[in-house]
C-alpha atoms as a PDB file:
ATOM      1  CA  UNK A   1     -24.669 -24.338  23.005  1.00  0.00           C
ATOM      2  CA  UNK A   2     -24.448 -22.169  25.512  1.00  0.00           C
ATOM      3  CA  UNK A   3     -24.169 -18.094  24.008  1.00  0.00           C
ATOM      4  CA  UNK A   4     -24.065 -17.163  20.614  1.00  0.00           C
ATOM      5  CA  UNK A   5     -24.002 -13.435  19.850  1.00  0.00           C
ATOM      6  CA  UNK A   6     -21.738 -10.216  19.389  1.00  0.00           C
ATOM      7  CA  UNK A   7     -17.951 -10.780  19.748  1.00  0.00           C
ATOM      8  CA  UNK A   8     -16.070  -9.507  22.600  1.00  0.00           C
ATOM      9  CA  UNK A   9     -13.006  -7.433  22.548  1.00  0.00           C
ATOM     10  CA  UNK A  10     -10.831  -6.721  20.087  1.00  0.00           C
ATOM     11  CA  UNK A  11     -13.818  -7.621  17.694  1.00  0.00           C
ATOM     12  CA  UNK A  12     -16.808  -5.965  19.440  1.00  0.00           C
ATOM     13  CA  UNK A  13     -17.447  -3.349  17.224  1.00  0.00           C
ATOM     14  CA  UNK A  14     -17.610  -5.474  14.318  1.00  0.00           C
ATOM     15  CA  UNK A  15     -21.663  -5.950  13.223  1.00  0.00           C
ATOM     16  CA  UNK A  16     -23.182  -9.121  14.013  1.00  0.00           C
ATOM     17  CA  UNK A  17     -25.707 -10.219  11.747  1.00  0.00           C
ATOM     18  CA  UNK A  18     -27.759 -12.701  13.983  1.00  0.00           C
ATOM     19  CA  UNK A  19     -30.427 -11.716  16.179  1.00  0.00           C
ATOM     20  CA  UNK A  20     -33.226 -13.008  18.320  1.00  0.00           C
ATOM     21  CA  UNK A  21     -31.402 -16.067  18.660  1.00  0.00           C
ATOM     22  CA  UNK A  22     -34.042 -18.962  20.764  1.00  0.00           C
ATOM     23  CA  UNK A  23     -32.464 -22.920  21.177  1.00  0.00           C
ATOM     24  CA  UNK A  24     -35.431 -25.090  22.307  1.00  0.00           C
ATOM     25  CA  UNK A  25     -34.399 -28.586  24.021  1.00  0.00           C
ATOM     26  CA  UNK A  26     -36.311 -31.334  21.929  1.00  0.00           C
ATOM     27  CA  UNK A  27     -34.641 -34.397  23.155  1.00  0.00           C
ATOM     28  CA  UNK A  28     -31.729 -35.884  24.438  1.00  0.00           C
ATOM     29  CA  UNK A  29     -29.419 -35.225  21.252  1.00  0.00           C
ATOM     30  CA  UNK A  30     -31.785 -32.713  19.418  1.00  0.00           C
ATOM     31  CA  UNK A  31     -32.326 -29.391  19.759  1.00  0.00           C
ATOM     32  CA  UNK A  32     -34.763 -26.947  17.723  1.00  0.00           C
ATOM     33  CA  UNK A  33     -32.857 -23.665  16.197  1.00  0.00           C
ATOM     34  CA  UNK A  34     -34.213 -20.020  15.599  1.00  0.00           C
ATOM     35  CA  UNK A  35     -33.111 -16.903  14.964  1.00  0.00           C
ATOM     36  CA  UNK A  36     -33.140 -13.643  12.215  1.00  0.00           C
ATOM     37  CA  UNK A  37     -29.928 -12.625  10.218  1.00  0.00           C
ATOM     38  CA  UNK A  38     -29.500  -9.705   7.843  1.00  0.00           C
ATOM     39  CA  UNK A  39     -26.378 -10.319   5.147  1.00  0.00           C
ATOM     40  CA  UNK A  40     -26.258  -6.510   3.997  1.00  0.00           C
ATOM     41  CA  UNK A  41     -23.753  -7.737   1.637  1.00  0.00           C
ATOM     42  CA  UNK A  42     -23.690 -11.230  -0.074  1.00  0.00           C
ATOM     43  CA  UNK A  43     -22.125 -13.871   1.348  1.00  0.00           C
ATOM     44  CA  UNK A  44     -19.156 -14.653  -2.040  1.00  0.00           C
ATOM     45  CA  UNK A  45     -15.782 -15.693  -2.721  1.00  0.00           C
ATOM     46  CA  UNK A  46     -15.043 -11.897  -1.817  1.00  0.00           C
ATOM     47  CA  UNK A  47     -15.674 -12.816   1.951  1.00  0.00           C
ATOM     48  CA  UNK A  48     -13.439 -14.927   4.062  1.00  0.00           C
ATOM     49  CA  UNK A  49     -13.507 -16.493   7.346  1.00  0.00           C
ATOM     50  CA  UNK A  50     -11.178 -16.770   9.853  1.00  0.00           C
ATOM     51  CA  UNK A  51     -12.133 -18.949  13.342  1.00  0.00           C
ATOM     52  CA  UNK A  52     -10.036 -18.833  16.456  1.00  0.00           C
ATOM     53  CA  UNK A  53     -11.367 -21.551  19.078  1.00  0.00           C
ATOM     54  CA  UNK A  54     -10.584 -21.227  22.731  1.00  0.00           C
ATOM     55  CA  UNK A  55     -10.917 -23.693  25.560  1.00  0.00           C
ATOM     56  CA  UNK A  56     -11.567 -22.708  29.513  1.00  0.00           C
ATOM     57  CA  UNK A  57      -8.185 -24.361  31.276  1.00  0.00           C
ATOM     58  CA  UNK A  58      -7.160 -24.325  34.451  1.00  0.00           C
ATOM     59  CA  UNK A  59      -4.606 -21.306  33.643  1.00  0.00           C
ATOM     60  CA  UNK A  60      -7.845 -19.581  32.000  1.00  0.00           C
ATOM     61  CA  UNK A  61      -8.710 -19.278  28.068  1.00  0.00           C
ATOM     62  CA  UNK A  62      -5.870 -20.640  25.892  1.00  0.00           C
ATOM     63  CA  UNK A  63      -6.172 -20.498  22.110  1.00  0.00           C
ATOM     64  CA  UNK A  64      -6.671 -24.539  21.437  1.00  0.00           C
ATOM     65  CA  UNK A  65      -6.291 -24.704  17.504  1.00  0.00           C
ATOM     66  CA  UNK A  66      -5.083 -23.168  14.532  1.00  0.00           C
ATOM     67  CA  UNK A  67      -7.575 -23.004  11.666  1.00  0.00           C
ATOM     68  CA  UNK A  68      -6.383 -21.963   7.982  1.00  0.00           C
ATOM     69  CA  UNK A  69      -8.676 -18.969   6.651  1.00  0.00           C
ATOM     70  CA  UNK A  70     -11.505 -20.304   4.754  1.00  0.00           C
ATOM     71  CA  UNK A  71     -11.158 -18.199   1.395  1.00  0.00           C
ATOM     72  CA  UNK A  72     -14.719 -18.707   0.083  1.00  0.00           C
ATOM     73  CA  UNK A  73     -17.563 -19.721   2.803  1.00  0.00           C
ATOM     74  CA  UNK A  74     -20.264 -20.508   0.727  1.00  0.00           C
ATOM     75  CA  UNK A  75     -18.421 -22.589  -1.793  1.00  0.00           C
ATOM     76  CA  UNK A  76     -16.720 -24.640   1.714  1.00  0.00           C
ATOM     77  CA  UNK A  77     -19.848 -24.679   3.356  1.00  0.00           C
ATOM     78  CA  UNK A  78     -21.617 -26.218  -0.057  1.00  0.00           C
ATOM     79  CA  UNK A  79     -18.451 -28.698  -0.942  1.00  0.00           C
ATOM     80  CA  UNK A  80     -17.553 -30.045   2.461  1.00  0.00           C
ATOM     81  CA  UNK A  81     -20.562 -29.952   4.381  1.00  0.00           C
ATOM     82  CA  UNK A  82     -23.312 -30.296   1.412  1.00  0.00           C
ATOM     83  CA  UNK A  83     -25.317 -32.491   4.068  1.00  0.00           C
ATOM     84  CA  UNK A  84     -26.057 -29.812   6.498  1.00  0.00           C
ATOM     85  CA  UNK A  85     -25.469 -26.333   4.613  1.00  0.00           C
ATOM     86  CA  UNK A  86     -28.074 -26.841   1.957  1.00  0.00           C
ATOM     87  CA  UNK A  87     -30.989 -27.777   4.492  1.00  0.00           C
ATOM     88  CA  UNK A  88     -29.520 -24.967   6.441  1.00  0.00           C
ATOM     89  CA  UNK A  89     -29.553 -22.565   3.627  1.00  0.00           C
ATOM     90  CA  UNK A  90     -33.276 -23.904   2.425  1.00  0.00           C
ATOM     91  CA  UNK A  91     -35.181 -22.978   5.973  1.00  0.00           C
ATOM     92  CA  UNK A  92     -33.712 -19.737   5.874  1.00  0.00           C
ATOM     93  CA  UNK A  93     -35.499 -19.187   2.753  1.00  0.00           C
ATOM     94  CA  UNK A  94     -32.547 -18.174   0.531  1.00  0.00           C
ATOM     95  CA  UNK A  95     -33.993 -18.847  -2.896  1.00  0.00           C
ATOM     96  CA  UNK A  96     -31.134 -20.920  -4.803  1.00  0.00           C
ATOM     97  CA  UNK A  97     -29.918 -22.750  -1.781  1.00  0.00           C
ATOM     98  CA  UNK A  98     -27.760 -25.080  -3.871  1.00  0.00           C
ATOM     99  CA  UNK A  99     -25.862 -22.230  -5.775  1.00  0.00           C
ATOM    100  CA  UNK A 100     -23.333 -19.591  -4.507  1.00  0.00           C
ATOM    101  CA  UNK A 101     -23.465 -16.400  -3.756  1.00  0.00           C
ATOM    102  CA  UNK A 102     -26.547 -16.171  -0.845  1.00  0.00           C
ATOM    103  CA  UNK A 103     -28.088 -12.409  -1.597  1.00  0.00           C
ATOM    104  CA  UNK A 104     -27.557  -9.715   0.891  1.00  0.00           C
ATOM    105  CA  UNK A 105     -31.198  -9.880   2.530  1.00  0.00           C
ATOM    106  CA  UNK A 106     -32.645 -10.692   5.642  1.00  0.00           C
ATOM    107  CA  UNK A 107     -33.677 -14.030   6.184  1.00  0.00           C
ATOM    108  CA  UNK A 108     -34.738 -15.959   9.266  1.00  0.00           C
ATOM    109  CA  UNK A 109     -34.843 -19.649  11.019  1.00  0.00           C
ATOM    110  CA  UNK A 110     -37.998 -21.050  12.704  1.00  0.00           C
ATOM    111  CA  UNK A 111     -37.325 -23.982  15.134  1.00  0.00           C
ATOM    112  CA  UNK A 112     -34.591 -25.922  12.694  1.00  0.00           C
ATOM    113  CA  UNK A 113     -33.404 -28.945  14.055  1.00  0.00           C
ATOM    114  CA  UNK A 114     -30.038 -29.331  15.077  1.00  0.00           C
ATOM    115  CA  UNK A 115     -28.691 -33.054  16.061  1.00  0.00           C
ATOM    116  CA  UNK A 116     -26.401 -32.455  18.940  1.00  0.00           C
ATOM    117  CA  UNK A 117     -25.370 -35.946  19.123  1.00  0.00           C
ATOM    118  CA  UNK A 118     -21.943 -35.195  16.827  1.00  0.00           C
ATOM    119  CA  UNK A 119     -20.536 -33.861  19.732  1.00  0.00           C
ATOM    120  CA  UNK A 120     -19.788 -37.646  20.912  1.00  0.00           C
ATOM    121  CA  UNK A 121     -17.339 -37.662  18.165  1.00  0.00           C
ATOM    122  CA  UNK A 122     -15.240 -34.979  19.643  1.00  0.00           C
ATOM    123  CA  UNK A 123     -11.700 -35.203  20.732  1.00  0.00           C
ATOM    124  CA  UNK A 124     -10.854 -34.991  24.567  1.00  0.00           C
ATOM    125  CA  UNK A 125      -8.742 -32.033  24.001  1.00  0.00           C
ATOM    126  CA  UNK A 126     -12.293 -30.312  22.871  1.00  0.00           C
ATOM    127  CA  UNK A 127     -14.340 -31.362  25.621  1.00  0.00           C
ATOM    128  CA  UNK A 128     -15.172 -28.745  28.149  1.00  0.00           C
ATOM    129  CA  UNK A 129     -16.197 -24.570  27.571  1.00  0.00           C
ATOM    130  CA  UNK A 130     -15.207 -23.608  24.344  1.00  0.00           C
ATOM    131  CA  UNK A 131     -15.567 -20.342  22.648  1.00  0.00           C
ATOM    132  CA  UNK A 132     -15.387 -19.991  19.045  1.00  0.00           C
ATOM    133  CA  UNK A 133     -15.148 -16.748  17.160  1.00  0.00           C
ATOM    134  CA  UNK A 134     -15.741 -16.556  13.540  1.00  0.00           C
ATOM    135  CA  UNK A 135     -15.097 -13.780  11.572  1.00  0.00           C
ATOM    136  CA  UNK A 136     -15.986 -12.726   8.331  1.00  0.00           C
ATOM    137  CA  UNK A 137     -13.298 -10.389   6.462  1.00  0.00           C
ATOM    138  CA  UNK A 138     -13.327  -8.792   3.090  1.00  0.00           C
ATOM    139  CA  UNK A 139      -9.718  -9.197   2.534  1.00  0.00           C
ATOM    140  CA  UNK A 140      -9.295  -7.277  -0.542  1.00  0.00           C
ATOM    141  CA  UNK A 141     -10.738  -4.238   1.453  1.00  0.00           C
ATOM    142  CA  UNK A 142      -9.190  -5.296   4.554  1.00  0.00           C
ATOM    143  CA  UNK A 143     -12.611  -5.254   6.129  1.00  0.00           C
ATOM    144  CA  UNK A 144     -14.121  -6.616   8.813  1.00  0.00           C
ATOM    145  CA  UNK A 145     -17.694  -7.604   7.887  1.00  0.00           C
ATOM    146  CA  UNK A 146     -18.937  -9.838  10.694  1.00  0.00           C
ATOM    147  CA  UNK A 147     -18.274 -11.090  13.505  1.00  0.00           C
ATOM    148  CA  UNK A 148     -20.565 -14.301  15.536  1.00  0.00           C
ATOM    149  CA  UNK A 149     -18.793 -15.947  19.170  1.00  0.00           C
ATOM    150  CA  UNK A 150     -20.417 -19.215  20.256  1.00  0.00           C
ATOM    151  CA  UNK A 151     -19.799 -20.353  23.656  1.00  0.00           C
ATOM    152  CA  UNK A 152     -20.403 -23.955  24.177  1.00  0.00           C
ATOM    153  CA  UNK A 153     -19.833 -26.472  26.869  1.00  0.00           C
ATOM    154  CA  UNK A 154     -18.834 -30.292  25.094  1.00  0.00           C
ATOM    155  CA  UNK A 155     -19.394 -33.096  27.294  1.00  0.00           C
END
């Protein structure tokens, strides 16, 4: 992981929620993982996410996949990736971290480890500088509610 912050243009005035982000190298495949994050809203199956990933070519930044919208983030993060949302979730400090919605609040992340060893399970067309953008919408309201960019280099 190389940057994760604000979003750049045509998102940039969208809020981001995470700040005082730190990534500590641990090991070889594991790094450690802090940072604050205010949800002034819950996070419910009235938010969406939509994520656009983009790859560094040799013509520049070309938009590598298409990703459906997620319609409900906390109920996809809790069925499809129970493993790592609910320890996730728990060292943030969010107080049912098995249940749906997670309460508008600040919460914050000190030194969680994060195995970087999935990334050998990547496809080729994925290796290299990536960004991904993921934003949060309220589509009901047709607002924009967050916005978080991660750049990342996959070897």
């Amino acid at each position: 992981m190389e940057r994760v912050g604000a979003c750049k243009e045509p998102y940039k005035a969208v809020e981001t929620p995470l700040v005082n982000l730190k990534i500590t190298h641990f090991n070889r495949t594991m790094k450690l993982l802090s940072y604050d994050v205010t949800f002034k809203r819950p996070i419910d199956e009235n938010l969406e996410c939509i994520i656009h990933v983009e790859k560094l070519t040799d013509l520049g930044w070309r938009k590598l996949l298409f990703l459906p919208k997620i319609r409900n983030i906390c109920e996809f993060g809790m069925n499809y990736y129970r493993q790592q949302y609910i320890p996730l979730v728990t060292a943030l400090g969010v107080v049912n971290p098995d249940k749906c919605p997670i309460p508008a609040g600040s919460y914050s992340l000190k030194n969680f480890p994060l195995d970087t060893s999935v990334t050998q399970n990547i496809p080729p067309l994925m290796r290299g500088r990536t960004v991904t953008t993921m934003i949060l919408q309220e589509p009901k309201k047709k607002i924009l509610v967050h916005c978080l960019e991660f750049t990342m280099i996959i070897e």
